[in-house]
Protein backbone atom coordinates (compact mmCIF):
# COMPACT_ATOMS: atom_id res chain seq x y z
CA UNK A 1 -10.19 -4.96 33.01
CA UNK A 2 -10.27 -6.54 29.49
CA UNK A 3 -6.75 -6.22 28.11
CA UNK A 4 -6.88 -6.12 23.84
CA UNK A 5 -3.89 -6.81 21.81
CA UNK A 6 -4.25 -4.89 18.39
CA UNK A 7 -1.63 -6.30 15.84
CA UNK A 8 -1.28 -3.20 12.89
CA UNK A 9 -1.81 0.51 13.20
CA UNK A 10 -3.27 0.98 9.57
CA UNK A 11 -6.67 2.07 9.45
CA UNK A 12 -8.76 -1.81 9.74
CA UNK A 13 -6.68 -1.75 13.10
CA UNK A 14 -7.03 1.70 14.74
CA UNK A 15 -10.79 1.55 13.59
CA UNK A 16 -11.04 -1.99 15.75
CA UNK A 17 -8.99 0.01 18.80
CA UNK A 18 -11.80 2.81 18.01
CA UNK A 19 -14.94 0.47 18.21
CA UNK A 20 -13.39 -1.76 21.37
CA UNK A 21 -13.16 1.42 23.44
CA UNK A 22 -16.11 3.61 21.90
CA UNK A 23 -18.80 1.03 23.00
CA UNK A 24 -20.80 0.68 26.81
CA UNK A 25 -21.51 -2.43 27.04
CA UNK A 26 -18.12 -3.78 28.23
CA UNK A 27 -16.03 -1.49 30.38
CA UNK A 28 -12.88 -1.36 31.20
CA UNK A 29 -11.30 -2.51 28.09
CA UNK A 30 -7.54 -1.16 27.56
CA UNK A 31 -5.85 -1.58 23.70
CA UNK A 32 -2.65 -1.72 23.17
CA UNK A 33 -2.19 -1.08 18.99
CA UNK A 34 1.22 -2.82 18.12
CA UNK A 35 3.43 -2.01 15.08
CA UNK A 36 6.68 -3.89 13.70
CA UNK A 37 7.29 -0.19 12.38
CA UNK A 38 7.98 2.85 14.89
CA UNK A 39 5.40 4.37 12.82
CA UNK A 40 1.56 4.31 12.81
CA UNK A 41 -1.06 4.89 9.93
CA UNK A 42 0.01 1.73 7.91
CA UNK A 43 -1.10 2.02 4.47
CA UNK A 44 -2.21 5.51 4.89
CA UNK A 45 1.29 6.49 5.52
CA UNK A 46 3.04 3.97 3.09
CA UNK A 47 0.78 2.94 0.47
CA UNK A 48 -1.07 6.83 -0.61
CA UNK A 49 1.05 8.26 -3.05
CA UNK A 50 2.87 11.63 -1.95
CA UNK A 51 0.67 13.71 -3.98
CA UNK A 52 -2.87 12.68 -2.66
CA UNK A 53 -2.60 14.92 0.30
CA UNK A 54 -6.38 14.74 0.72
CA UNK A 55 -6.46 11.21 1.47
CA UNK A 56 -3.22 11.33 3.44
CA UNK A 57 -5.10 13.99 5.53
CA UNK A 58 -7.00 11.04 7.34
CA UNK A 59 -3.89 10.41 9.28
CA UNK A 60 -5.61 13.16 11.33
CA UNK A 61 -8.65 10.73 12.62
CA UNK A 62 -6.14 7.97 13.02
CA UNK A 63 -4.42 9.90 15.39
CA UNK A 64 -7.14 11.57 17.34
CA UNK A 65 -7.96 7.30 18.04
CA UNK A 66 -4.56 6.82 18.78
CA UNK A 67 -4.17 9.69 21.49
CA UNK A 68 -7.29 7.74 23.46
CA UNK A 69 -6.43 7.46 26.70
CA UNK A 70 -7.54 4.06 26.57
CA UNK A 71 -5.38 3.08 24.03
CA UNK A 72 -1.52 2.31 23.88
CA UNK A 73 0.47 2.65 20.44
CA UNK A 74 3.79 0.24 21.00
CA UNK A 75 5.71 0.43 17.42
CA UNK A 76 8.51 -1.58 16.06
CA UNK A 77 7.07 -4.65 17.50
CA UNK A 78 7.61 -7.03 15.19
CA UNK A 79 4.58 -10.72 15.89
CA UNK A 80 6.57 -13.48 15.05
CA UNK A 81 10.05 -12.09 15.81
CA UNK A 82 11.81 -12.52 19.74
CA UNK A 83 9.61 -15.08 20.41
CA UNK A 84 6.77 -13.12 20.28
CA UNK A 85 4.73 -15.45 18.46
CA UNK A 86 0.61 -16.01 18.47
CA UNK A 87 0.62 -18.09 21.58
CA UNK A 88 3.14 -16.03 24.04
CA UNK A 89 0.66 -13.14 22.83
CA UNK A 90 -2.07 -14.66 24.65
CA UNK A 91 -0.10 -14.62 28.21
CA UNK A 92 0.06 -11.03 27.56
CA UNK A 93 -3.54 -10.65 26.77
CA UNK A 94 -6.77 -11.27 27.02
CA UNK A 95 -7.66 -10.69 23.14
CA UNK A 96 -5.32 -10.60 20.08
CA UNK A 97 -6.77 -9.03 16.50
CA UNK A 98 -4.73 -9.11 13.73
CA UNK A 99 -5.27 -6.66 11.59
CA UNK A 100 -1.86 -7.48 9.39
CA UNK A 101 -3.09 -6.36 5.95
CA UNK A 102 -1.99 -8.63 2.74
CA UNK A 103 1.84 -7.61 2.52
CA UNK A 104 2.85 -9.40 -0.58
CA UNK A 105 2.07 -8.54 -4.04
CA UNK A 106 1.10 -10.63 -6.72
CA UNK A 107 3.71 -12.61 -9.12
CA UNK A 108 2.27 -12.54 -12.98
CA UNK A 109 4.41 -16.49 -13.18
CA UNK A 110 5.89 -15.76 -16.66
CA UNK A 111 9.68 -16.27 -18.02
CA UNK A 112 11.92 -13.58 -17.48
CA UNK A 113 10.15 -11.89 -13.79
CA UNK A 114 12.75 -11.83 -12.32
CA UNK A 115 15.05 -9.58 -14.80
CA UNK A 116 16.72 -7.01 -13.17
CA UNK A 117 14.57 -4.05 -14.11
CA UNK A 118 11.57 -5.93 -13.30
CA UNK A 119 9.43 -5.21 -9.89
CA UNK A 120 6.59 -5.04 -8.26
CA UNK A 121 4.28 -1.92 -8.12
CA UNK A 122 4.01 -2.13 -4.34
CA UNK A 123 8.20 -2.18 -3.66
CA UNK A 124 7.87 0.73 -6.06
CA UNK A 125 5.27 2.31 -4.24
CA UNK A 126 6.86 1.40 -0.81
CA UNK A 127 10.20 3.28 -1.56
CA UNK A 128 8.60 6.39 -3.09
CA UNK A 129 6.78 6.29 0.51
CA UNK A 130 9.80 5.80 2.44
CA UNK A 131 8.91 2.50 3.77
CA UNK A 132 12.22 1.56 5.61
CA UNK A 133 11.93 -1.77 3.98
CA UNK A 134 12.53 -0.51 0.43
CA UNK A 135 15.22 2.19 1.62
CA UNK A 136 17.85 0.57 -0.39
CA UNK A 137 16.01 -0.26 -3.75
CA UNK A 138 16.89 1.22 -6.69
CA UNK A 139 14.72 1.60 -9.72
CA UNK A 140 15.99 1.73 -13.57
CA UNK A 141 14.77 5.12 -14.36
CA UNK A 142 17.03 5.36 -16.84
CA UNK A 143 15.42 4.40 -19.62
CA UNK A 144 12.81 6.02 -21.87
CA UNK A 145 10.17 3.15 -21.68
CA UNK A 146 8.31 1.86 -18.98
CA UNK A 147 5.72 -0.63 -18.64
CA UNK A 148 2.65 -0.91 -15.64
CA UNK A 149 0.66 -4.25 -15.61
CA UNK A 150 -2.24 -3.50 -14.25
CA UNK A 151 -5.71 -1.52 -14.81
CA UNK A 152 -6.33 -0.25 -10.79
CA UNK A 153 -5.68 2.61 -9.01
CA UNK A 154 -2.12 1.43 -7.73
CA UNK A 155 -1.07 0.88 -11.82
CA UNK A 156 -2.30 4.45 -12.00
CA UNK A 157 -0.34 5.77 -9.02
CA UNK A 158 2.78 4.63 -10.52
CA UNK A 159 2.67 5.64 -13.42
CA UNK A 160 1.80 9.51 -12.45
CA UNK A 161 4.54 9.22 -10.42
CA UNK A 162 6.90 7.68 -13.05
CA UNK A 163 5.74 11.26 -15.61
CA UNK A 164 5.12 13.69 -12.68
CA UNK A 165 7.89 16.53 -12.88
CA UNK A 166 9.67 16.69 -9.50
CA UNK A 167 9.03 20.26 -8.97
CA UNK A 168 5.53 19.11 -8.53
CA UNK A 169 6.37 16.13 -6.07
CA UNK A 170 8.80 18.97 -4.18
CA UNK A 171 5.84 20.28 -1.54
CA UNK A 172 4.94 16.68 -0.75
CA UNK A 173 6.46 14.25 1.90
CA UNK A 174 8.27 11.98 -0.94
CA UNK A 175 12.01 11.58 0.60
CA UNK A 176 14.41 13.20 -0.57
CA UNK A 177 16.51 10.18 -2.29
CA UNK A 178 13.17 9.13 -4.28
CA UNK A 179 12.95 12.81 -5.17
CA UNK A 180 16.02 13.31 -6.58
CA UNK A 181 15.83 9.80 -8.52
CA UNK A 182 12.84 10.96 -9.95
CA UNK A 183 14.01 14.32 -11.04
CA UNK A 184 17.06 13.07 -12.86
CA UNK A 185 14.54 9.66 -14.28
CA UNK A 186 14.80 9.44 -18.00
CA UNK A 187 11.19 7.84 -18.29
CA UNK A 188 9.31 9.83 -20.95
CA UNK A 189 6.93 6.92 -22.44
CA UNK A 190 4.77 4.71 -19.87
CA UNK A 191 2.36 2.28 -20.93
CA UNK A 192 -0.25 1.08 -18.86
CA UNK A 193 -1.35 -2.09 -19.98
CA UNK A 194 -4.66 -4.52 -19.07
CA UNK A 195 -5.59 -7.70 -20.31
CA UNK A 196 -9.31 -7.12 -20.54
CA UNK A 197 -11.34 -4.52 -22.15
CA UNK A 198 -11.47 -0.77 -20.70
CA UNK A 199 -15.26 -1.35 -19.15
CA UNK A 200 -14.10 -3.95 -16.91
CA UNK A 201 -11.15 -1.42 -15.32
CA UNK A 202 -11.07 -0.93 -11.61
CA UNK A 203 -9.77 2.46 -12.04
CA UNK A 204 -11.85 5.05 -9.80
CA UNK A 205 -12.85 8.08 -12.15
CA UNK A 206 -11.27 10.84 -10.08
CA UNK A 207 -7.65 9.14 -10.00
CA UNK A 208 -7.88 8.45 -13.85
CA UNK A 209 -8.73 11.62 -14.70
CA UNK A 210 -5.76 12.79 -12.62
CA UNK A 211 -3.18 11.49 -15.48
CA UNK A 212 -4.83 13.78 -17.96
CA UNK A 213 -4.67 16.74 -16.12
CA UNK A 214 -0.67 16.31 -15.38
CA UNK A 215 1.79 19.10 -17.29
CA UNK A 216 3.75 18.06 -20.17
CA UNK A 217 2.20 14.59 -20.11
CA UNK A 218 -0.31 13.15 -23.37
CA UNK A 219 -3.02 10.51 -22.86
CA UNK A 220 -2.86 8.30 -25.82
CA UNK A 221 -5.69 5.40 -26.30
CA UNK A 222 -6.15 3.50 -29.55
CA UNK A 223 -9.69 3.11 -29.98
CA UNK A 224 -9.43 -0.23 -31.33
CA UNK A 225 -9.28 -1.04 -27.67
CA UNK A 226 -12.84 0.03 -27.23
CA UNK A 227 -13.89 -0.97 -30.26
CA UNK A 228 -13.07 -4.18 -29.02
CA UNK A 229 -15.29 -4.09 -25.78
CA UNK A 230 -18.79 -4.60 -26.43
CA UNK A 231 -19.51 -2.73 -23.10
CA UNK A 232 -18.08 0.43 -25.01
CA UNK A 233 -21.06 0.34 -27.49
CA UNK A 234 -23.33 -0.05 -24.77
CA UNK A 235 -22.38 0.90 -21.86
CA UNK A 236 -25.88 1.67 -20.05
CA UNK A 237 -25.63 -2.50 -17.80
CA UNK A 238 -22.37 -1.12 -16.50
CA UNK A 239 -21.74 0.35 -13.19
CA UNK A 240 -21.56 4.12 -12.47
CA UNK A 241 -17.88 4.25 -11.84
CA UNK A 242 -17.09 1.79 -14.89
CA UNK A 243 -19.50 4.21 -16.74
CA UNK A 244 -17.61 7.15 -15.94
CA UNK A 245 -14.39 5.77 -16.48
CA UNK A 246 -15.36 4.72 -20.15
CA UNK A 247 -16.12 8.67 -20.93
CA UNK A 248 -12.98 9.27 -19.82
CA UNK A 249 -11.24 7.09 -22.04
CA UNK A 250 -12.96 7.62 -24.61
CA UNK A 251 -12.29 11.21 -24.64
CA UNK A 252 -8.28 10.29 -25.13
CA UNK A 253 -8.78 7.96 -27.53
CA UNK A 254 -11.03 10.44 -29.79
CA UNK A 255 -8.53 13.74 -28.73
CA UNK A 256 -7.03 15.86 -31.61
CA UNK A 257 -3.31 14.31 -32.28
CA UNK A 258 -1.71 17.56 -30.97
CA UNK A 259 -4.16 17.78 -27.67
CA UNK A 260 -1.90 17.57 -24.59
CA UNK A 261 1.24 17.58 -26.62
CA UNK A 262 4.37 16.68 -24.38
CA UNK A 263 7.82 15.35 -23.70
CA UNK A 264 6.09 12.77 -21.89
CA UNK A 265 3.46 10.11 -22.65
CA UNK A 266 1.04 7.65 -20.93
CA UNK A 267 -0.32 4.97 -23.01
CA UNK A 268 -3.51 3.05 -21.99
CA UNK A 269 -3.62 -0.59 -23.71
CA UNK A 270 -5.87 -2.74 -22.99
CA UNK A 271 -6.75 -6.67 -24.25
CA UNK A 272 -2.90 -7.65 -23.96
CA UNK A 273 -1.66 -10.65 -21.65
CA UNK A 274 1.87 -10.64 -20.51
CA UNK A 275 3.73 -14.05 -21.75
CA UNK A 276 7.34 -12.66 -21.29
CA UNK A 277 9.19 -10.17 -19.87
CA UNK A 278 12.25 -9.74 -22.55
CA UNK A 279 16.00 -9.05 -21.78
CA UNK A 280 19.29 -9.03 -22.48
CA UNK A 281 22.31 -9.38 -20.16
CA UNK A 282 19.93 -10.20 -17.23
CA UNK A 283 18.27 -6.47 -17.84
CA UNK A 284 14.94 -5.89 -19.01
CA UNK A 285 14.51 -4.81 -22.61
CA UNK A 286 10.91 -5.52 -23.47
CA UNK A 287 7.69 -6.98 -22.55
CA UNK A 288 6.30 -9.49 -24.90
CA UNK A 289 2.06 -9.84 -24.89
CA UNK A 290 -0.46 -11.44 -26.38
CA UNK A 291 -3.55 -10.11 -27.93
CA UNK A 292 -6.75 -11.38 -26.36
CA UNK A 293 -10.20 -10.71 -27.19
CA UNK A 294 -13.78 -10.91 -25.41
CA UNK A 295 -14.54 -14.48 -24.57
CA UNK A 296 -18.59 -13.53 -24.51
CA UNK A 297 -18.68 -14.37 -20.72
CA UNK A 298 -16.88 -11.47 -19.07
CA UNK A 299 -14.02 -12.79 -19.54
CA UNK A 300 -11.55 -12.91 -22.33
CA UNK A 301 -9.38 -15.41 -24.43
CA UNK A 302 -5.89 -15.70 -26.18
CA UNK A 303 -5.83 -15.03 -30.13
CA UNK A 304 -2.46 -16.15 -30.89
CA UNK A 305 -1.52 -12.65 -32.23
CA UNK A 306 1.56 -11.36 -30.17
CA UNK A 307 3.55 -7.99 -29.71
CA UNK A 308 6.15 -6.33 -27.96
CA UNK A 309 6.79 -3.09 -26.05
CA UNK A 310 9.98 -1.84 -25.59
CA UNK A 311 10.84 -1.45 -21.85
CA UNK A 312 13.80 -0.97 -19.28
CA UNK A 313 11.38 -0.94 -16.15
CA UNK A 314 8.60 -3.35 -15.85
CA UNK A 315 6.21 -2.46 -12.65
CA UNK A 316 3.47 -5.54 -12.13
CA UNK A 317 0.39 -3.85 -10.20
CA UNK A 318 -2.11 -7.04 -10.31
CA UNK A 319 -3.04 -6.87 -6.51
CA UNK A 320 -2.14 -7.94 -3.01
CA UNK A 321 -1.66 -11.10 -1.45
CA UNK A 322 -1.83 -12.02 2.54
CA UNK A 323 1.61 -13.69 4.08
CA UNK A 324 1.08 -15.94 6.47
CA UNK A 325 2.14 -15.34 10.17
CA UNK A 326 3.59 -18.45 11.54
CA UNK A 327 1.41 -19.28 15.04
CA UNK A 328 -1.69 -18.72 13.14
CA UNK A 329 -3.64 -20.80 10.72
CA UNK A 330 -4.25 -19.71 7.07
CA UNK A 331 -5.55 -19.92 4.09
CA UNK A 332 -2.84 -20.36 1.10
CA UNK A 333 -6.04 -20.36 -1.86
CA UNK A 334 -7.31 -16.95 -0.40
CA UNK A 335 -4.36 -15.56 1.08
CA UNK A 336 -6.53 -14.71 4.01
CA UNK A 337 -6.66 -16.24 8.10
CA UNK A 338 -9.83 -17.94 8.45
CA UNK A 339 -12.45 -16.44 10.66
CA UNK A 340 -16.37 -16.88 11.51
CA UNK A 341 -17.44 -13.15 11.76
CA UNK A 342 -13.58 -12.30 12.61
CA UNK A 343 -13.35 -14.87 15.28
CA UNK A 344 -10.15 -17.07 13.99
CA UNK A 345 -10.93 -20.62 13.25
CA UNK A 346 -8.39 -23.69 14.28
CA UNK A 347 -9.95 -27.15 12.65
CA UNK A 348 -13.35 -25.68 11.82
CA UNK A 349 -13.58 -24.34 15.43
CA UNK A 350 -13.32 -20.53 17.09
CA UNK A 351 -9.95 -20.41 18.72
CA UNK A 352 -10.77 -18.38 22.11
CA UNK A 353 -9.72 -15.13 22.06
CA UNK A 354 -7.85 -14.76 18.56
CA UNK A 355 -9.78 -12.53 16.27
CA UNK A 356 -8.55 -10.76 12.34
CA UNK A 357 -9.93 -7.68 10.74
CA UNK A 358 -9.04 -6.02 7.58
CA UNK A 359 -7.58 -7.48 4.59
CA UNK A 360 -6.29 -10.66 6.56
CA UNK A 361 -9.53 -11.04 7.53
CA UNK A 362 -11.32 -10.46 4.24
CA UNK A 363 -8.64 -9.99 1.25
CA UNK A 364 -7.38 -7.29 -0.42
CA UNK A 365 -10.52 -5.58 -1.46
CA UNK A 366 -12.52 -2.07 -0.83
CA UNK A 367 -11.15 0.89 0.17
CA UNK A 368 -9.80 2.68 3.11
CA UNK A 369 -13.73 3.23 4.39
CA UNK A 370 -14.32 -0.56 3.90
CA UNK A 371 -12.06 -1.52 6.97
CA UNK A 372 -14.54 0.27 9.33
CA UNK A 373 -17.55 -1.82 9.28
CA UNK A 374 -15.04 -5.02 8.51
CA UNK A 375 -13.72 -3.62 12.14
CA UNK A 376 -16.98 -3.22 13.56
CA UNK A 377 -18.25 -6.63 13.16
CA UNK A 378 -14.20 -8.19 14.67
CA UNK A 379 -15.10 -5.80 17.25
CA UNK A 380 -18.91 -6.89 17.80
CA UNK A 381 -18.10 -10.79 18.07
CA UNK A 382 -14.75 -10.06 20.38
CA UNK A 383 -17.43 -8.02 22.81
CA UNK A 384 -19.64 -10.84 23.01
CA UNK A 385 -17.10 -13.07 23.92
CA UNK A 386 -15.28 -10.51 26.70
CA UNK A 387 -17.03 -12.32 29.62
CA UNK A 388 -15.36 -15.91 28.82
CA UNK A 389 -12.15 -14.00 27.64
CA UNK A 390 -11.75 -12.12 31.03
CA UNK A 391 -11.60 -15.24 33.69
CA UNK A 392 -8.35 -16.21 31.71
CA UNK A 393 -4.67 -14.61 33.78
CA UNK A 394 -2.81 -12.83 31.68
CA UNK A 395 0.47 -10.97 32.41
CA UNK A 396 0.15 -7.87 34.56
CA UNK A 397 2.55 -5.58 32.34
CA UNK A 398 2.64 -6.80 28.76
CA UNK A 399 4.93 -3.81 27.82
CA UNK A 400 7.59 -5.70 30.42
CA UNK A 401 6.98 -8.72 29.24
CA UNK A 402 7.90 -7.59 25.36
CA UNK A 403 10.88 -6.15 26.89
CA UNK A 404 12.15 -9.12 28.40
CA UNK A 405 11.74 -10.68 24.93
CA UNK A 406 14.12 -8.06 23.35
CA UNK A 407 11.26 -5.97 22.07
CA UNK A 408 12.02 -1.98 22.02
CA UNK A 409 8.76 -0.48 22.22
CA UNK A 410 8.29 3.01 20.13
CA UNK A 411 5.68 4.87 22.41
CA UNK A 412 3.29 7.61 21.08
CA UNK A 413 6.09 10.14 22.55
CA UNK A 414 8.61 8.71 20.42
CA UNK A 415 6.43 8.60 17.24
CA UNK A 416 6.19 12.21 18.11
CA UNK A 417 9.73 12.81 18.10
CA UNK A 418 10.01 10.86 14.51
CA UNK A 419 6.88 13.63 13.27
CA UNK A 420 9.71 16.51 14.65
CA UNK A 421 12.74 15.24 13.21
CA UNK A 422 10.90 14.84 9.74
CA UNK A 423 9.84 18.56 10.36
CA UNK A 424 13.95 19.22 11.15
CA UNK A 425 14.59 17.27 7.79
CA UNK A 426 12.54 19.41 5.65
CA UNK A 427 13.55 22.17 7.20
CA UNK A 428 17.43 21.14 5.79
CA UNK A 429 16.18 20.46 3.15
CA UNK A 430 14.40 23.54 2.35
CA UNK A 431 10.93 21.68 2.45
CA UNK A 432 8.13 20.86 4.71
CA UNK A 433 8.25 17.90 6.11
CA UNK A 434 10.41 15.08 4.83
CA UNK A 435 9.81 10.79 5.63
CA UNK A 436 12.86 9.38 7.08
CA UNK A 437 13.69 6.47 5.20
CA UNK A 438 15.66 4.05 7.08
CA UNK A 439 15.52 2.07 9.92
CA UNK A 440 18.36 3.37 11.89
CA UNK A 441 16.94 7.39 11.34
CA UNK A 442 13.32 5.95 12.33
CA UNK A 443 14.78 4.49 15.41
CA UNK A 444 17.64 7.17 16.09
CA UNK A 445 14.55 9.90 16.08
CA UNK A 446 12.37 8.03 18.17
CA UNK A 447 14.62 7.28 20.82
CA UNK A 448 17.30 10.55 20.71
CA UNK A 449 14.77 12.79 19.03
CA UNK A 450 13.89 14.44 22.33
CA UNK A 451 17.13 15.54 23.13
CA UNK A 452 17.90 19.16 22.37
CA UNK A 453 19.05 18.89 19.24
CA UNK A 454 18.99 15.49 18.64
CA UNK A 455 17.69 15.46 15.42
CA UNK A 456 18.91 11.89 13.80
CA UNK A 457 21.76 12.49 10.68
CA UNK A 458 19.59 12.16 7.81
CA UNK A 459 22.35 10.76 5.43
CA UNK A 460 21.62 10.55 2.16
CA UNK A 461 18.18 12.14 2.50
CA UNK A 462 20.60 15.19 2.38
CA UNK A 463 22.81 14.90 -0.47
CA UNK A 464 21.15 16.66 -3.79
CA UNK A 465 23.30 15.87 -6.74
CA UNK A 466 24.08 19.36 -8.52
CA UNK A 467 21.59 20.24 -11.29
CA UNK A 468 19.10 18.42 -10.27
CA UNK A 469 15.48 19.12 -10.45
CA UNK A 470 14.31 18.92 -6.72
């Protein structure tokens, strides 16, 4: 039997589980799927925003994988931590993926970053997911103006989340503290702002269409922007999607002034660089840019002209970066482990039985469908080396051994207790179901939730300030 360590429950890992145990040419092969969080789905569960429900549905085909027979989930098993690191994983098995995603987000390396009021897109989208990790963050929502760097579909998530009432949000899973710090947020202007033209945007259509369609909320675009972008004029070389989502904004930028009227704007700028983020007693006040222009190559240049928007939250959404896992080699330029057809490579050569998939393996790029084939062909190369892999001892109850390291696996039962407690939650609450958001309630449910009635005390999940609109 062919023992298979899976390192992340998102989807590039459950689809390698998937593809390890749905072939016939090796049999025998058992996958254990670990997590260092009690819960599966990765990205699916903490990186969708609340009010995609459609994509969030494919947490149903993630866990008809899961349930396999075949395959083990172990959560809150944390690689690198208790002296589990790369190498101890081999005693324990045969074959180790990593399918570890890229956790850290990019930094834009200008003055003033670090301002209180100024954060990342993916912390931001981490706590309104309840990622225990960002259960204590708080957010300046105080302030009328808002800022989103970034011109992809994670600078668009944020900032319909930033303008969406919370009545709307109410139905979703969004915990209860993010919902309530939304409903009292005093953001009423967002700008969304890109430093090249609207034609080279890596928006898809359907979620920038979504911020025109949201109550109260006006989509303003100057159309000197697309003036600006030769692709506007002709747009006919472009791809489809970039097509499409030059219609789109065109149609704002050519709207009737009192079309879509609201308390509550969303401003699309494009051909502005961030230089400095602007503040005063350590707090973000503004956002200093400057105007940059087509550079004739697809690219564009500085033109010296500069200009401020006026800002008490600053949310940088210019992608994902790999973190490297200490035990494994990697590649600080890419931000990736590398790999020969997902077979991890030590000096130039294929280190037996270590394998990636995903965006460790290949960067942060595609979407949620691209991990599948990116799984496949991990999957493909770790079948044709199962033979070789197999002759090597490994220890005859891995679960045991992570024990004896201090590891407390979450099984499948106790995810399954988390999914009730979240039920019990929104029940309180007067909801459907609501994420835990902690550690302690993610572990308390998992471990007491099968008690009768030993549904984990929510704390502040609970506590709805009077007045508020939740």
């Amino acid at each position: 039997m062919l023992r298979v360590a899976v390192v992340g429950a998102g989807p590039s890992g459950v689809y390698t589980a998937q593809a390890l145990v749905g072939q016939n040419t090796v049999p025998g092969i058992r996958v254990d799927v670990l997590d260092r969080l009690p819960c599966p789905y990765g990205l699916v569960r903490y990186g969708v925003a609340p009010d995609h429900e459609k994509i969030k549905s494919l947490q149903g085909s993630l866990r008809t994988v899961l349930e396999d027979e075949r395959i083990t989930f172990l959560g809150d098993v944390e690689v690198g931590a208790r002296g589990l690191t790369p190498a101890r994983l081999l005693e324990l098995y045969h074959a180790v993926v990593y399918c570890v995603g890229a956790a850290r987000d990019r930094r834009l390396g200008v003055p003033g970053e670090d301002l209180d009021g100024s954060f990342s897109a993916t912390g931001f989208v981490s706590w309104y997911s309840a990622h225990p990790d960002a259960a204590s963050e708080r957010f300046g929502l105080d302030r009328p103006g808002a800022v989103v760097i970034g011109a992809g579909n994670v600078a668009v998530d944020v900032t319909r989340l930033l303008v969406r009432r919370a009545a709307e949000l109410r139905p979703t899973d969004i915990p209860q503290g993010a919902l309530t710090a939304l409903a009292a947020s005093g953001v009423r202007d967002v700008h969304m702002v890109a430093r090249r033209g609207p034609a080279q945007a890596r928006f898809t259509t359907k979620e920038l269409r979504e911020l025109g369609t949201l109550p109260g909320t006006r989509v303003l675009v100057d159309p000197a922007d697309l003036a600006l972008d030769p692709a506007c004029a002709d747009p006919s070389g472009l791809p489809a999607v970039n097509r499409r989502n030059l219609e789109v904004v065109r149609a704002w930028a050519t709207a009737a002034p009192g079309d879509g009227a609201g308390p509550r704007s969303v401003r699309l700028r494009f051909f502005l660089r961030p230089v400095e983020i602007l503040g005063t007693g350590g707090r973000v006040t503004a956002v200093r840019f400057e105007r940059t222009e087509p550079d004739g190559t697809g690219g564009v240049r500085g033109t010296g002209r500069y200009e401020e928007i006026a800002a008490g939250l600053v949310l940088r959404a210019v992608g994902y970066r790999g973190v490297p896992l200490p035990g494994l080699p990697f590649d600080a330029a890419r931000g990736t482990v590398p790999h020969a057809a997902g077979r991890v490579l030590r000096d130039g050569s294929a280190s037996p039985g270590e394998y990636v998939a995903g965006w460790i393996k290949r960067g942060p790029s595609g979407v949620i469908g691209t991990n599948r084939p990116c799984a496949k062909e991990t999957a493909a190369s770790l079948l044709a080396d199962a033979a070789a892999l197999a002759r090597r001892p490994v220890a005859p109850d891995p679960v045991a051994a992570l024990r004896a390291l201090g590891h407390e696996p979450v099984p499948w039962s106790g995810w399954l207790a988390i999914e009730r407690a979240e039920a019990a939650l929104g029940d309180a609450l007067g909801r459907g179901p609501v994420k835990i958001q902690d550690w302690e309630g993610l572990r308390g449910a998992a471990r007491e939730g099968d008690r009768p009635g030993g549904i984990p005390d929510p704390g502040s999940d609970i506590r709805n300030p009077a007045g508020s609109d939740v």
